[in-house]
C-alpha atoms as a PDB file:
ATOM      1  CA  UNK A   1     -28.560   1.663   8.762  1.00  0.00           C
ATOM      2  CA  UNK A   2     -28.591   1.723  12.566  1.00  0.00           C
ATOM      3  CA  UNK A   3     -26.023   2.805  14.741  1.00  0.00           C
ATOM      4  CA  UNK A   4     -23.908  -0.800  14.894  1.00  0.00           C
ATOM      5  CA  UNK A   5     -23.669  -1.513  11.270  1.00  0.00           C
ATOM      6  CA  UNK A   6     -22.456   2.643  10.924  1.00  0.00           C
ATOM      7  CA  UNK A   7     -19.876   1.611  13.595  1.00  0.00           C
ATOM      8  CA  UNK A   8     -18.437  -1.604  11.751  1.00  0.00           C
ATOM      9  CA  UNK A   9     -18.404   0.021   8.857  1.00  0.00           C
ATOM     10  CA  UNK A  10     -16.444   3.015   9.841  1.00  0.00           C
ATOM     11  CA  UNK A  11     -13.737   0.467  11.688  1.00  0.00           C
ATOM     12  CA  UNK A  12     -13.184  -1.542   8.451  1.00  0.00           C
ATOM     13  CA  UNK A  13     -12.480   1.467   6.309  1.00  0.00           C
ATOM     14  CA  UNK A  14     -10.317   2.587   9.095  1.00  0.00           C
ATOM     15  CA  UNK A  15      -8.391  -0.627   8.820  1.00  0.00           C
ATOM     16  CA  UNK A  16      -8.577  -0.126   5.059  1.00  0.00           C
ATOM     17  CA  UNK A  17      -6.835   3.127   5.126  1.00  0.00           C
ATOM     18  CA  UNK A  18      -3.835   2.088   7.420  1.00  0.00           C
ATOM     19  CA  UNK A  19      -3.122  -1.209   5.262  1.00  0.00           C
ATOM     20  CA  UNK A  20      -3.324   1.144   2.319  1.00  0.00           C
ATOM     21  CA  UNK A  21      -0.403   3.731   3.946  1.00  0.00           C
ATOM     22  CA  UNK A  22       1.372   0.748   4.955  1.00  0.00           C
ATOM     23  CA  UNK A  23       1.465  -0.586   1.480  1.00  0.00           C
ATOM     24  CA  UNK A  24       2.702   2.263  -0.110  1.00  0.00           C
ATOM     25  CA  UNK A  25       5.383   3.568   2.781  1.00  0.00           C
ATOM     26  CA  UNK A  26       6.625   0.060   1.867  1.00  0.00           C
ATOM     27  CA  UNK A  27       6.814   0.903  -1.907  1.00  0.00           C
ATOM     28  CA  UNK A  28       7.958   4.216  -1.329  1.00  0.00           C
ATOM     29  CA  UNK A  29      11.166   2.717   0.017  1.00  0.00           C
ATOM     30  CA  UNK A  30      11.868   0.903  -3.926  1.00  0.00           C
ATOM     31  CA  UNK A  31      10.938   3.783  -6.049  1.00  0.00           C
ATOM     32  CA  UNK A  32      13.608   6.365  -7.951  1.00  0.00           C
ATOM     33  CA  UNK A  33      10.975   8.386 -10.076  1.00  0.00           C
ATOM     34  CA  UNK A  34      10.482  12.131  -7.947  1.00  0.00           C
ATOM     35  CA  UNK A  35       7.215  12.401  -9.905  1.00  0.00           C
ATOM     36  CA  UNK A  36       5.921   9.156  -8.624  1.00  0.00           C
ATOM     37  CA  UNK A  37       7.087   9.755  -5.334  1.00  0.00           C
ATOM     38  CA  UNK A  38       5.328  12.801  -5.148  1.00  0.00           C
ATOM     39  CA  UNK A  39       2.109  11.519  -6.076  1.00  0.00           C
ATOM     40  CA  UNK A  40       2.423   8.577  -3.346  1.00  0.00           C
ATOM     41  CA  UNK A  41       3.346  11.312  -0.814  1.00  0.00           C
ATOM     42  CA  UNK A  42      -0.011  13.177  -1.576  1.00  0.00           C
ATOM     43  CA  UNK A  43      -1.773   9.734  -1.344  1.00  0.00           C
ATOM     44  CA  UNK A  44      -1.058   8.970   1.575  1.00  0.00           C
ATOM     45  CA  UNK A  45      -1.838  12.512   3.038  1.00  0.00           C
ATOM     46  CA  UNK A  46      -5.138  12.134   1.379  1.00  0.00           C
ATOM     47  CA  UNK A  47      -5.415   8.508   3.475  1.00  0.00           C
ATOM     48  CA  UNK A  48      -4.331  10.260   7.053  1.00  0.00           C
ATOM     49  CA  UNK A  49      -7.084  12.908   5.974  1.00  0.00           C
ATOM     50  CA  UNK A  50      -9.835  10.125   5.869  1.00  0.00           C
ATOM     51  CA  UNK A  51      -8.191   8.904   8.722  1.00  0.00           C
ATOM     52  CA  UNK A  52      -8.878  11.289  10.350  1.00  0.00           C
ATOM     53  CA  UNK A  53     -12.415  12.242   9.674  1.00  0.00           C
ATOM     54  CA  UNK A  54     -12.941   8.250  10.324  1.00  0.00           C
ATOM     55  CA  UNK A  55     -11.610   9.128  14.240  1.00  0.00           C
ATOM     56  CA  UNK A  56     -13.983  11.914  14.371  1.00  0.00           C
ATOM     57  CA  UNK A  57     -17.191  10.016  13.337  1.00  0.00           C
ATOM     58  CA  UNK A  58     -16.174   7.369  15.853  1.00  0.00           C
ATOM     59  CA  UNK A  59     -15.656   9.664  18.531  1.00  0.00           C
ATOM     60  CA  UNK A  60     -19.411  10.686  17.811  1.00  0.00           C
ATOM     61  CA  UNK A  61     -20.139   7.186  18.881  1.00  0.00           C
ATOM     62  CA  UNK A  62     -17.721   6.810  21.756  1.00  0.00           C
ATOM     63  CA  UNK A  63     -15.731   4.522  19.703  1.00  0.00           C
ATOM     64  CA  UNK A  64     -11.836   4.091  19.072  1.00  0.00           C
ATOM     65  CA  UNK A  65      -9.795   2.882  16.262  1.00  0.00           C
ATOM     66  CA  UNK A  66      -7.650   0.439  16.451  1.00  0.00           C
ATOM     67  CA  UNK A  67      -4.878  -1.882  14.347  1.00  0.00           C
ATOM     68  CA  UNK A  68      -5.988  -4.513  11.478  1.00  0.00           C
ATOM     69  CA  UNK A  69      -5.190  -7.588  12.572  1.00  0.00           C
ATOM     70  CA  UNK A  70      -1.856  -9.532  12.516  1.00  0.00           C
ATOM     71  CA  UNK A  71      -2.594 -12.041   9.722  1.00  0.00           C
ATOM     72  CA  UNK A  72      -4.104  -9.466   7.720  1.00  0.00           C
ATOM     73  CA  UNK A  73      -0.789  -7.061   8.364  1.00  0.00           C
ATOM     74  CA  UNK A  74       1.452  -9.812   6.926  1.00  0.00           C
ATOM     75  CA  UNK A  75      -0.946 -11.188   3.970  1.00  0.00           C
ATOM     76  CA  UNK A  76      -0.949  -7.597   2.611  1.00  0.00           C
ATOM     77  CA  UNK A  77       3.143  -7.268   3.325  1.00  0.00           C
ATOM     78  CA  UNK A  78       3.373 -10.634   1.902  1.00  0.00           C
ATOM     79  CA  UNK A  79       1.117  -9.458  -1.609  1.00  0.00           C
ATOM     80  CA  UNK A  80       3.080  -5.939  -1.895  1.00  0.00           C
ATOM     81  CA  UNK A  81       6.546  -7.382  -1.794  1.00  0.00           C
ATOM     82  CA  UNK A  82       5.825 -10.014  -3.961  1.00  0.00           C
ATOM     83  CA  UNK A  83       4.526  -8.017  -6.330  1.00  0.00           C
ATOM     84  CA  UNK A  84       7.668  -6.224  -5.942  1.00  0.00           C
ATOM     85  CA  UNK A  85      10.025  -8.613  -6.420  1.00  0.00           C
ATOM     86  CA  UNK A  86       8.353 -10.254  -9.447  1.00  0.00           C
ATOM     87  CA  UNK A  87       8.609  -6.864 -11.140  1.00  0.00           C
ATOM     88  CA  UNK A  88      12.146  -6.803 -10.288  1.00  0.00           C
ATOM     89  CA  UNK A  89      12.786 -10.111 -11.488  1.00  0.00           C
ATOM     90  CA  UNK A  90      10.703  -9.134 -14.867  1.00  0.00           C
ATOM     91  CA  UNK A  91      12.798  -6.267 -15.308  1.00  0.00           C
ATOM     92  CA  UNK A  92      16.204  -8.600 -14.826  1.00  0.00           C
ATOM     93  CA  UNK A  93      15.098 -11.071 -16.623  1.00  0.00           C
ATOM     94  CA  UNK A  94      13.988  -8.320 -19.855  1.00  0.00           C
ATOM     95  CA  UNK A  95      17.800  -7.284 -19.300  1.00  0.00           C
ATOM     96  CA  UNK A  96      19.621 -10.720 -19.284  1.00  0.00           C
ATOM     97  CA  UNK A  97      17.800 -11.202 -22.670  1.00  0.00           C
ATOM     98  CA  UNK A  98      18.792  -7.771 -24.251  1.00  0.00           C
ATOM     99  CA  UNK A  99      22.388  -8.944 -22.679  1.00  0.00           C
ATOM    100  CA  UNK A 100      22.595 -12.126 -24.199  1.00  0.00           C
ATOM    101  CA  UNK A 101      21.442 -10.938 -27.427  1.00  0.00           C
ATOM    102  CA  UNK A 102      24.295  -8.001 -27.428  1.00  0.00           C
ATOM    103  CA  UNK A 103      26.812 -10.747 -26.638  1.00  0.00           C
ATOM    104  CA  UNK A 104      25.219 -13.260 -29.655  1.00  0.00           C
ATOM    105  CA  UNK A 105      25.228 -10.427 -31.965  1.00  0.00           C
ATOM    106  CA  UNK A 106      28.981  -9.293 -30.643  1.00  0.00           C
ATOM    107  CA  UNK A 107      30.469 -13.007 -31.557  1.00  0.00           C
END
């Protein structure tokens, strides 16, 4: 693998990583369970880490990181939260049911 491929590769996983910590800061913000919460909190300090070493091994080659692009930003926004809401809207709908049924049942 020369030098430019080592490069590009070390860039996307560098994108990688910050769409991953963005994804699950945005979870973060929807989620009651402690123990969860703590395992997402050592996730992403495990993604910063590899961030990290990522900015190191393109400082070797006189390289920067830099942001993922725009579109990609909002496609992976756009996947988490609806994701998000569909579980939401699972969990309501499970809960109308079981409501309904209580009030069948109660008649």
């Amino acid at each position: 693998m020369n030098h430019q491929d080592t490069i590009m590769l070390l860039k996307e996983c560098d994108e990688g990583i910050q769409m991953g910590i963005l994804s699950i800061e945005e979870m973060i913000e929807d989620i009651k369970d402690h123990q969860l919460l703590e395992i997402l909190g050592q996730s992403i300090q495990k993604h910063k880490n590899l961030q990290e070493e990522i900015e190191k091994q393109l400082h070797v080659y006189h390289q920067s990181t830099q942001q993922p692009q725009p579109l990609a930003k909002t496609m992976s926004w756009l996947h988490t939260n609806v994701k998000l809401m569909t579980a939401k809207l699972r969990k309501w709908s499970s809960m109308d049911v079981i409501w309904a049924s209580s009030l069948c049942i109660v008649i």
